[in-house]
N, C-alpha and C. Protein backbone atom coordinates (compact mmCIF):
# COMPACT_ATOMS: atom_id res chain seq x y z
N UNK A 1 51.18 2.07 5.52
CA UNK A 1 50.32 1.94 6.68
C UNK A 1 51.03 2.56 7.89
N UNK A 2 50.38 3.43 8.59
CA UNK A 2 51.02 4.17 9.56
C UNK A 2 51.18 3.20 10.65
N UNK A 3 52.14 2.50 11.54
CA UNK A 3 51.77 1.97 12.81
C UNK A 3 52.86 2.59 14.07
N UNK A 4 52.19 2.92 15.13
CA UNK A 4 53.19 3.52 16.28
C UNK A 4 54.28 2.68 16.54
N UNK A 5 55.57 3.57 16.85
CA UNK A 5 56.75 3.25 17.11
C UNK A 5 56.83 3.70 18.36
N UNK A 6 56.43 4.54 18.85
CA UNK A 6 57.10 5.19 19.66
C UNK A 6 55.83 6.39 20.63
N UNK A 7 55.79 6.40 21.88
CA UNK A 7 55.04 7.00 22.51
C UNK A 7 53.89 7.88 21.83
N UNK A 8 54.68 9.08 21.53
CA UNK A 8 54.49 10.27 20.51
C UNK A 8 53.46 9.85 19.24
N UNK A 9 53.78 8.85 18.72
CA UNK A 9 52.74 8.08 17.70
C UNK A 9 51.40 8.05 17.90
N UNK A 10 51.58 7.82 19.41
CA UNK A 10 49.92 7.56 19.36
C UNK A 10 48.97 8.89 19.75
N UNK A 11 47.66 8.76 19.82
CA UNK A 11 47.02 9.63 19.30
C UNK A 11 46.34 9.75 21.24
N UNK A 12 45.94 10.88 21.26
CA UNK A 12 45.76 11.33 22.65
C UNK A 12 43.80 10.64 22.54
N UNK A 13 43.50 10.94 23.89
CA UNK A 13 42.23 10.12 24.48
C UNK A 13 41.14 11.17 23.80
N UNK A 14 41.36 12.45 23.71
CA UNK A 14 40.91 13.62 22.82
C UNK A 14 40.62 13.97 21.56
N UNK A 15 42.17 13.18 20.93
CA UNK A 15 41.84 12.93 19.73
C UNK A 15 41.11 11.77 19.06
N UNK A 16 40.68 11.18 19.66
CA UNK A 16 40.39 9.87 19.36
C UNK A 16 38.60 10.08 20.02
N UNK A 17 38.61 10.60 20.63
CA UNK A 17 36.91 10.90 21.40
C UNK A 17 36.63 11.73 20.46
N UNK A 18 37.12 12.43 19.37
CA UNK A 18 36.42 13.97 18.21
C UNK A 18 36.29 12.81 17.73
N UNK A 19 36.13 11.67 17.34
CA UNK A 19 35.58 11.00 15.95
C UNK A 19 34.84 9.69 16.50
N UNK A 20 33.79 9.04 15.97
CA UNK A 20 32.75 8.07 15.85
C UNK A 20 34.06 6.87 16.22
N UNK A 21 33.41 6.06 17.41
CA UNK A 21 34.28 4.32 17.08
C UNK A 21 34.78 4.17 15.97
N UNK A 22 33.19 3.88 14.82
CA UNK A 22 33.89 3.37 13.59
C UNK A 22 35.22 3.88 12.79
N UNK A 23 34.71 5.21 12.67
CA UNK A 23 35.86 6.38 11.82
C UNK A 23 37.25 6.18 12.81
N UNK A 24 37.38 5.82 13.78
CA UNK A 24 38.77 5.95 14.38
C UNK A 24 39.53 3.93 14.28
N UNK A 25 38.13 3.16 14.15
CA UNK A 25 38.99 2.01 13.50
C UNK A 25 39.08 2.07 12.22
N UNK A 26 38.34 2.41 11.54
CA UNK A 26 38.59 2.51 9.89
C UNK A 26 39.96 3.25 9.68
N UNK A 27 40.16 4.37 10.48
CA UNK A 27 41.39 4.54 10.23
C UNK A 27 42.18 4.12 10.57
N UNK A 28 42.71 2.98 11.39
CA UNK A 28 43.65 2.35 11.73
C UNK A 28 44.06 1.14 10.27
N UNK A 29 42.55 0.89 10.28
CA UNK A 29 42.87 -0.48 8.84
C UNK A 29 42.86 0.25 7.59
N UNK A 30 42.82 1.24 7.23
CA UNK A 30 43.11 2.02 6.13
C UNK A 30 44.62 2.55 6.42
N UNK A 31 45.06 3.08 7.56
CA UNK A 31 46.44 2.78 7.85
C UNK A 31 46.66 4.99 8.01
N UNK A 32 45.55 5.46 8.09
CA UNK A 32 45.71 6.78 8.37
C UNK A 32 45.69 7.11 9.74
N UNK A 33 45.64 5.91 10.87
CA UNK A 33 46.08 6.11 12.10
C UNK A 33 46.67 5.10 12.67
N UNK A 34 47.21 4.99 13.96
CA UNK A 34 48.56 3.93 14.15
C UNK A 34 47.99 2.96 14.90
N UNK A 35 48.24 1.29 14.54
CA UNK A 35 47.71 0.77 14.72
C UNK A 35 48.17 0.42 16.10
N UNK A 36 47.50 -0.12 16.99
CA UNK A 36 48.02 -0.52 18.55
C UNK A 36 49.60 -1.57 18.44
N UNK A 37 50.42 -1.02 19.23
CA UNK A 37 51.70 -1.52 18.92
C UNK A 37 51.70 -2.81 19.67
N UNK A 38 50.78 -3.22 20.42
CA UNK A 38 50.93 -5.10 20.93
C UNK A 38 50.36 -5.82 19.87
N UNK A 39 49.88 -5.47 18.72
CA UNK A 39 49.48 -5.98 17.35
C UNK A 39 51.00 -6.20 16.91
N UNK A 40 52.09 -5.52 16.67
CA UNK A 40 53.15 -5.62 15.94
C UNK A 40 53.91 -7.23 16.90
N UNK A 41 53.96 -6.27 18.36
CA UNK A 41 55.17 -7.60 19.08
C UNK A 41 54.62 -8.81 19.24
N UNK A 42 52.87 -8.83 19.02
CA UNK A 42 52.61 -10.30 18.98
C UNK A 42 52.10 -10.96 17.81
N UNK A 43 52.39 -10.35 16.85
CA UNK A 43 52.46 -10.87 15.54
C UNK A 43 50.64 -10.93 14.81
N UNK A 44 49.92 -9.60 15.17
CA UNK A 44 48.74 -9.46 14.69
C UNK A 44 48.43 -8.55 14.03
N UNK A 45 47.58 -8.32 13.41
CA UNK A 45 46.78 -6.98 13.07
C UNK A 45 45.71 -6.79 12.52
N UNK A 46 45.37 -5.76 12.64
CA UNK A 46 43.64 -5.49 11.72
C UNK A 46 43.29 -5.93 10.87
N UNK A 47 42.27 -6.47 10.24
CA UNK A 47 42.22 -6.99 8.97
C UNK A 47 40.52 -6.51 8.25
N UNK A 48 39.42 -6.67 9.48
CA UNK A 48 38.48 -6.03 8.64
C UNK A 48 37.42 -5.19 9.79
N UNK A 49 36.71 -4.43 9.16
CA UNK A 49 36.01 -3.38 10.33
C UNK A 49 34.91 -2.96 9.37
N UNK A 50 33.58 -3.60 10.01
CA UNK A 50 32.27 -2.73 9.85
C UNK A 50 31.86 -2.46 11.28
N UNK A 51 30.62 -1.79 11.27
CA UNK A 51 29.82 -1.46 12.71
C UNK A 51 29.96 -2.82 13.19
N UNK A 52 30.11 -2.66 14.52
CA UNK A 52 29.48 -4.22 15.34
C UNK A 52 30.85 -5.05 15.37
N UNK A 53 31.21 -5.14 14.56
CA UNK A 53 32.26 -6.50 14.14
C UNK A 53 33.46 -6.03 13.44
N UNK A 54 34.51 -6.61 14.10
CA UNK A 54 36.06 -6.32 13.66
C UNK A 54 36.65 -8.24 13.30
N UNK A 55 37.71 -8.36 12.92
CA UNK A 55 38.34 -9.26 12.52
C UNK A 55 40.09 -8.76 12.33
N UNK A 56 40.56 -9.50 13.22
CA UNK A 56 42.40 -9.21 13.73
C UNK A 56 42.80 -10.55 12.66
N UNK A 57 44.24 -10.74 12.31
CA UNK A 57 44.52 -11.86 11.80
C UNK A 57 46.27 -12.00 12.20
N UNK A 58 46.43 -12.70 12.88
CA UNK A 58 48.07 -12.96 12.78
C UNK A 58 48.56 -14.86 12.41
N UNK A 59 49.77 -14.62 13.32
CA UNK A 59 50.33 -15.82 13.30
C UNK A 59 51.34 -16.22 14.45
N UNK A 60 50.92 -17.19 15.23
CA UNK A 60 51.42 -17.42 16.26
C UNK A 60 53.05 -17.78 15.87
N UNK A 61 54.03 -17.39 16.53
CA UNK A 61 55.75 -17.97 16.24
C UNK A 61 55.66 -18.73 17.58
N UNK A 62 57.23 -18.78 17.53
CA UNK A 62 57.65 -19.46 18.50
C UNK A 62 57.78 -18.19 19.51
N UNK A 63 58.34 -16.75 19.40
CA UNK A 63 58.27 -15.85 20.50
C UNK A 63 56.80 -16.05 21.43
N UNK A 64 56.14 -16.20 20.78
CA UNK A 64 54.54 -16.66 21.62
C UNK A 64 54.56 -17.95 22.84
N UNK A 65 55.10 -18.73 23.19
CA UNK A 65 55.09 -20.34 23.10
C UNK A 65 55.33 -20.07 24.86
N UNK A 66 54.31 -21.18 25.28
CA UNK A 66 54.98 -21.04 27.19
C UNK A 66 56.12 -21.94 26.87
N UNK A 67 56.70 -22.53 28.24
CA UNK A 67 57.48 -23.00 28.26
C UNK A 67 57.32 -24.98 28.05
N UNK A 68 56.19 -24.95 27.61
CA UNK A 68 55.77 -26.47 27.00
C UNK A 68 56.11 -26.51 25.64
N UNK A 69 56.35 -25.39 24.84
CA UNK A 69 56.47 -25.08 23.25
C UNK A 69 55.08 -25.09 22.54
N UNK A 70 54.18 -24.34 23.64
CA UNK A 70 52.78 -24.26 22.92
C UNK A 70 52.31 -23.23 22.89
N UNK A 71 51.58 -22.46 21.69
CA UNK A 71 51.07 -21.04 22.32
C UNK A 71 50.62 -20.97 23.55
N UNK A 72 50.68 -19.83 24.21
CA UNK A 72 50.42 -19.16 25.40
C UNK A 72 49.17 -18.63 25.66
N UNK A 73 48.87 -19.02 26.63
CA UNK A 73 47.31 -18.94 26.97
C UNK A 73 46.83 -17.65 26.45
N UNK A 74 47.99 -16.46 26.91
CA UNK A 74 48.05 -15.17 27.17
C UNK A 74 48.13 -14.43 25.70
N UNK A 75 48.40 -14.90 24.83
CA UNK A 75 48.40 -15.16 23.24
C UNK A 75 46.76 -14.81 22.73
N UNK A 76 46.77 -16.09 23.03
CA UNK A 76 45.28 -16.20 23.04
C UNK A 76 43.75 -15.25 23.57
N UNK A 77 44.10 -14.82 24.50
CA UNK A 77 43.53 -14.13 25.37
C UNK A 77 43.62 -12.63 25.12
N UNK A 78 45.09 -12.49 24.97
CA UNK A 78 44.90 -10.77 24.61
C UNK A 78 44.76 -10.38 23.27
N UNK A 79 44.49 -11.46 22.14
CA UNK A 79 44.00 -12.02 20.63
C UNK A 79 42.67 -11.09 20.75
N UNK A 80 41.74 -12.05 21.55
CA UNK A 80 40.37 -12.37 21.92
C UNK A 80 40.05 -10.73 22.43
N UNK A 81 40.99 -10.59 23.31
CA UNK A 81 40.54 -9.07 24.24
C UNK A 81 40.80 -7.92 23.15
N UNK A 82 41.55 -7.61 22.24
CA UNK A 82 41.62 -6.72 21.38
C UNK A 82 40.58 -6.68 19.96
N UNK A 83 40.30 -8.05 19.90
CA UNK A 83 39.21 -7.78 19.07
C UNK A 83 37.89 -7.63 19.68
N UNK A 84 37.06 -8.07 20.82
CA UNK A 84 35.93 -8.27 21.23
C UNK A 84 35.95 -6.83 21.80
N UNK A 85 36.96 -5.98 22.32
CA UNK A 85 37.12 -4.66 22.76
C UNK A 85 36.74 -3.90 21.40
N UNK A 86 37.44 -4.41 20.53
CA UNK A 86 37.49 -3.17 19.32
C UNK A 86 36.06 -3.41 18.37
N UNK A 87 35.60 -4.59 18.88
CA UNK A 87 33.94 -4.68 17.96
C UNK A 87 33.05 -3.35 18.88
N UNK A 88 33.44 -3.24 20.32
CA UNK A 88 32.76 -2.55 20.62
C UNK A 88 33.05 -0.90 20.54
N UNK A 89 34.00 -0.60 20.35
CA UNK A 89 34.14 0.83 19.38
C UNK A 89 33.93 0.90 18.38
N UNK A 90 33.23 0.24 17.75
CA UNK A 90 32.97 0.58 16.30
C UNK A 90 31.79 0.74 16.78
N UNK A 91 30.73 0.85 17.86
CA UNK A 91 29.44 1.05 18.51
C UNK A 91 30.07 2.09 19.10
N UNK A 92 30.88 3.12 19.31
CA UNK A 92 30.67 3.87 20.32
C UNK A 92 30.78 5.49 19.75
N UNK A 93 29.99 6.00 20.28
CA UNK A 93 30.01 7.17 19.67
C UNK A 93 30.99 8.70 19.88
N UNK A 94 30.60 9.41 19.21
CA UNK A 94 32.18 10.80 19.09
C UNK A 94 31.77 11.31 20.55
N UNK A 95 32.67 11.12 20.82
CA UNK A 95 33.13 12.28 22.38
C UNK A 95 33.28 11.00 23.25
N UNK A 96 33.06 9.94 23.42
CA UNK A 96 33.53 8.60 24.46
C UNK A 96 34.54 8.13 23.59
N UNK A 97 34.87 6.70 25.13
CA UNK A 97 35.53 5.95 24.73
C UNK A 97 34.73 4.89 25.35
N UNK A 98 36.29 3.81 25.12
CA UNK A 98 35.83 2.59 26.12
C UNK A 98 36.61 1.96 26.62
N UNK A 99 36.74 0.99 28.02
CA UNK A 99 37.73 -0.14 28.05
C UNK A 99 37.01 -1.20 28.66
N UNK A 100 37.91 -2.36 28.56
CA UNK A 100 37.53 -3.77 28.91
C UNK A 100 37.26 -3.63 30.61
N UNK A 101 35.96 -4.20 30.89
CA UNK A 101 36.21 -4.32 32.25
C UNK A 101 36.32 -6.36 32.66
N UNK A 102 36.11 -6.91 31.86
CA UNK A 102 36.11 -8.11 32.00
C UNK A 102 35.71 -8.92 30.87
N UNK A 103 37.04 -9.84 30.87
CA UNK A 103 36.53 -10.73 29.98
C UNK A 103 36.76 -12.21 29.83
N UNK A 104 36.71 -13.39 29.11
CA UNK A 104 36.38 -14.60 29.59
C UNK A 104 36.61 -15.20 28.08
N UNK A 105 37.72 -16.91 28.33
CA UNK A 105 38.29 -17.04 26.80
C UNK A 105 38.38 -18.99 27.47
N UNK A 106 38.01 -19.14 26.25
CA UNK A 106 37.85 -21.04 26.17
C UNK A 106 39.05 -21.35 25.14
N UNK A 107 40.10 -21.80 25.44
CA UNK A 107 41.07 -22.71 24.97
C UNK A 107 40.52 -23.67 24.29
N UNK A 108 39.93 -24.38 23.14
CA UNK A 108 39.17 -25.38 22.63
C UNK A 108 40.44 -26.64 22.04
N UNK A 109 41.68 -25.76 21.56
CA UNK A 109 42.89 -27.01 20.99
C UNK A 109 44.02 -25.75 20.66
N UNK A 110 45.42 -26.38 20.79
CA UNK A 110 46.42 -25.79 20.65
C UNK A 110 46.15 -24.81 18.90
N UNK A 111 47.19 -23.68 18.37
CA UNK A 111 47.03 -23.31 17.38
C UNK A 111 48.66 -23.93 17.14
N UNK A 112 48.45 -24.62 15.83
CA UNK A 112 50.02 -24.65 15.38
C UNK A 112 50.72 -23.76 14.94
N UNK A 113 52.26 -23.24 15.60
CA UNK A 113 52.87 -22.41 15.22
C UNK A 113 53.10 -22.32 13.93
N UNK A 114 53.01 -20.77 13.44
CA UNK A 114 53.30 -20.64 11.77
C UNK A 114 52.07 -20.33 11.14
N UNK A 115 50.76 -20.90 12.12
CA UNK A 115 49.27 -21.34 11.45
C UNK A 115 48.94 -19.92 11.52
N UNK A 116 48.62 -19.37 10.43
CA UNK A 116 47.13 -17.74 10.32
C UNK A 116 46.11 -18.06 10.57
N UNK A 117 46.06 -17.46 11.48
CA UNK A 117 44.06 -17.21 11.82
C UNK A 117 43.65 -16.02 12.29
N UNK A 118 42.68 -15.99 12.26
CA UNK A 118 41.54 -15.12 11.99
C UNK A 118 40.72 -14.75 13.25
N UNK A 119 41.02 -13.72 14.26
CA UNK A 119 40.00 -13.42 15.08
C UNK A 119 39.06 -13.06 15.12
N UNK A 120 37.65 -12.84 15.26
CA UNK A 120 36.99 -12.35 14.44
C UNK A 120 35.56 -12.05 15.92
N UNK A 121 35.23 -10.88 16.30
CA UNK A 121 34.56 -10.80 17.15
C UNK A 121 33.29 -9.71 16.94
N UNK A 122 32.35 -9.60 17.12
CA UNK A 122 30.95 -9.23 17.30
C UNK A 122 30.09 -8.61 18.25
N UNK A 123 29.46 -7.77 18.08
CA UNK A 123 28.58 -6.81 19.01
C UNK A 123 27.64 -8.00 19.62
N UNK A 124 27.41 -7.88 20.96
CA UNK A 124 25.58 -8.38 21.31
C UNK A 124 25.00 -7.40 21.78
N UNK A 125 25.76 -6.11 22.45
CA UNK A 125 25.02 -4.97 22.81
C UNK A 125 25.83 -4.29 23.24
N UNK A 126 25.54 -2.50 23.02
CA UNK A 126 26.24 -1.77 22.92
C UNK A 126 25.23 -0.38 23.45
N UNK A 127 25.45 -0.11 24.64
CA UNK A 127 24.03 1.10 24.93
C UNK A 127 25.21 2.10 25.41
N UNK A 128 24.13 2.97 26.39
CA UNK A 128 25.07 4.43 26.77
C UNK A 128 26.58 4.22 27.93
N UNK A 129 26.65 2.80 28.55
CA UNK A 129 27.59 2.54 29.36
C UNK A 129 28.18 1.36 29.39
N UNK A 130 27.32 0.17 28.98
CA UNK A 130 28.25 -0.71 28.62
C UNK A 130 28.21 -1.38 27.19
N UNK A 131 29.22 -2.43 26.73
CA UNK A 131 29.42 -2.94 25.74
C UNK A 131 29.59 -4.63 25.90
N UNK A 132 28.79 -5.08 25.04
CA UNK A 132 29.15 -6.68 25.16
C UNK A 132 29.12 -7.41 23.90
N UNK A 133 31.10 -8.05 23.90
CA UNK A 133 30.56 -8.85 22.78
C UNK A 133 31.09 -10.26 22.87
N UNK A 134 31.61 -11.12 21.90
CA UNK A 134 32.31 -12.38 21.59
C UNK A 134 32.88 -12.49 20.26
N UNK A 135 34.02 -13.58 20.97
CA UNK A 135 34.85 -13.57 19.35
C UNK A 135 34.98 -14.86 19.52
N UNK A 136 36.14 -15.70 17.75
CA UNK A 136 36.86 -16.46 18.21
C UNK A 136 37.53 -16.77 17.33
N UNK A 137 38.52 -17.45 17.65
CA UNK A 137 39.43 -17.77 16.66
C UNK A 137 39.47 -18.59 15.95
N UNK A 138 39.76 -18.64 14.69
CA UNK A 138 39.28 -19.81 13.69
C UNK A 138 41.05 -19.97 12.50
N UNK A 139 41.39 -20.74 12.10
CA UNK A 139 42.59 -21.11 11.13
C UNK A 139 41.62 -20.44 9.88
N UNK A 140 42.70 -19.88 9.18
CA UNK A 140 42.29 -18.84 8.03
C UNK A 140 41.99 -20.17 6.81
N UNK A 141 43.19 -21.38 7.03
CA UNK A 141 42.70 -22.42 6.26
C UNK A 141 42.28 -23.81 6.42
N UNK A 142 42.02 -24.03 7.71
CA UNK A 142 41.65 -25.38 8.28
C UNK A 142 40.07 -24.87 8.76
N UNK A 143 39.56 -23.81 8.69
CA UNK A 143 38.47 -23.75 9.65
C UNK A 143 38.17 -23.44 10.88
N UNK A 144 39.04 -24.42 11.37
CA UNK A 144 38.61 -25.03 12.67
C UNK A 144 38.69 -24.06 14.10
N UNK A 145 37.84 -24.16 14.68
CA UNK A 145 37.75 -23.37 16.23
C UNK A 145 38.68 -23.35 16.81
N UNK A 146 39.42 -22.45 17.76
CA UNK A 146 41.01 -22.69 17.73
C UNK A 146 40.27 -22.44 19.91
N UNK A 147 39.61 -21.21 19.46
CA UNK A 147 39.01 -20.47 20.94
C UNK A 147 37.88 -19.54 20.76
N UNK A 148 36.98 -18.96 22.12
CA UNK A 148 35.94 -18.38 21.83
C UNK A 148 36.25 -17.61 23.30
N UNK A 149 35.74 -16.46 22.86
CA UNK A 149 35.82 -15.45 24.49
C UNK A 149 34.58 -14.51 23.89
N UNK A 150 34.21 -13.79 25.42
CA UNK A 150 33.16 -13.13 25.63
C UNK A 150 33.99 -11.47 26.32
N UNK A 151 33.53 -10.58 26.30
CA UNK A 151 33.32 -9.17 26.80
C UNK A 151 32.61 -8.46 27.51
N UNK A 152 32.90 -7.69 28.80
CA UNK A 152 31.75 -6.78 28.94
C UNK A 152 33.33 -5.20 29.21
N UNK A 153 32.88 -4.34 28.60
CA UNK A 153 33.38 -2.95 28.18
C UNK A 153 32.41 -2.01 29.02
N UNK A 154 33.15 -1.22 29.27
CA UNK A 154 32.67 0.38 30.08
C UNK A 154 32.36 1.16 28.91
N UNK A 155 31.63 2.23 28.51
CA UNK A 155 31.56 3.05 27.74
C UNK A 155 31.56 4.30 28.42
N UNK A 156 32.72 5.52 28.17
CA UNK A 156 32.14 6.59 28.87
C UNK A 156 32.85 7.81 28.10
N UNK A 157 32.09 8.70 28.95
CA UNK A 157 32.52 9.95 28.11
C UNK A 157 33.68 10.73 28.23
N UNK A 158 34.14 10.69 27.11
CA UNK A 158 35.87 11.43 27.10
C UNK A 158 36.09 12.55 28.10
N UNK A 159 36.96 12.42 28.96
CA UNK A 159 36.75 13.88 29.44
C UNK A 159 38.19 14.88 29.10
């Protein structure tokens, strides 16, 4: 699986606008392009990608933890923001891009360190300029609701 190390790794705003949303996440989780390197230092990564809807999966450590010894809000949040961002490139079409212009995340109960879960976020709409979706986080084996956030994304054209 290819993932960036190093500046040079990653793929220019050009190269990435010649191909469909989908085709440029599919290649990240097929591993023929590099996956975003705050996936590696916070212990996440891709796990599934159709149109509309992506799904991240990591595991919170202790490098995560504020200074109470609990995951970090900020954990949480930029979890939520990389997947609810990346549901909406898989809606966006060849020659744009997109970025987050705002987004919004409910803390529902701590995640226990060590615990896998499952981000998992969704299109509600996706037109010529903006993008909106929601995710949330769920334990890969308890179920349970961990958090839920919402999106609204810019869509525009590569220049």
């Amino acid at each position: 699986m290819f993932d960036a190390e190093k500046p040079e790794d990653l793929l220019r705003i050009d190269q990435i606008a010649s191909m469909s949303g989908l085709d440029f996440m599919r290649g990240i989780l097929e591993g023929r392009l590099p996956g975003p390197p705050i996936g590696r230092t916070l212990g996440y990564r891709l796990h599934a990608v159709e149109e509309g809807r992506v799904t991240f999966r990591g595991t919170p450590e202790f490098e995560m933890t504020n200074p109470m010894g609990t995951v970090h809000g900020g954990w949480y949040g930029t979890l939520l923001d990389s997947a609810m961002a990346c549901a909406v490139m898989t809606c966006v079409p060849q020659g744009s891009v997109y970025t987050t212009l705002e987004y919004k995340i409910n803390i529902l109960r701590p995640i226990p360190l060590g615990m896998e879960i499952d981000c998992t976020a969704g299109v509600d709409h996706a037109g010529r300029s903006t993008g909106i979706s929601h995710g949330e986080i769920r334990g890969v084996e308890d179920g349970k609701l961990y958090a839920t956030g919402s999106t609204t994304c810019i869509i525009m054209k590569a220049r």
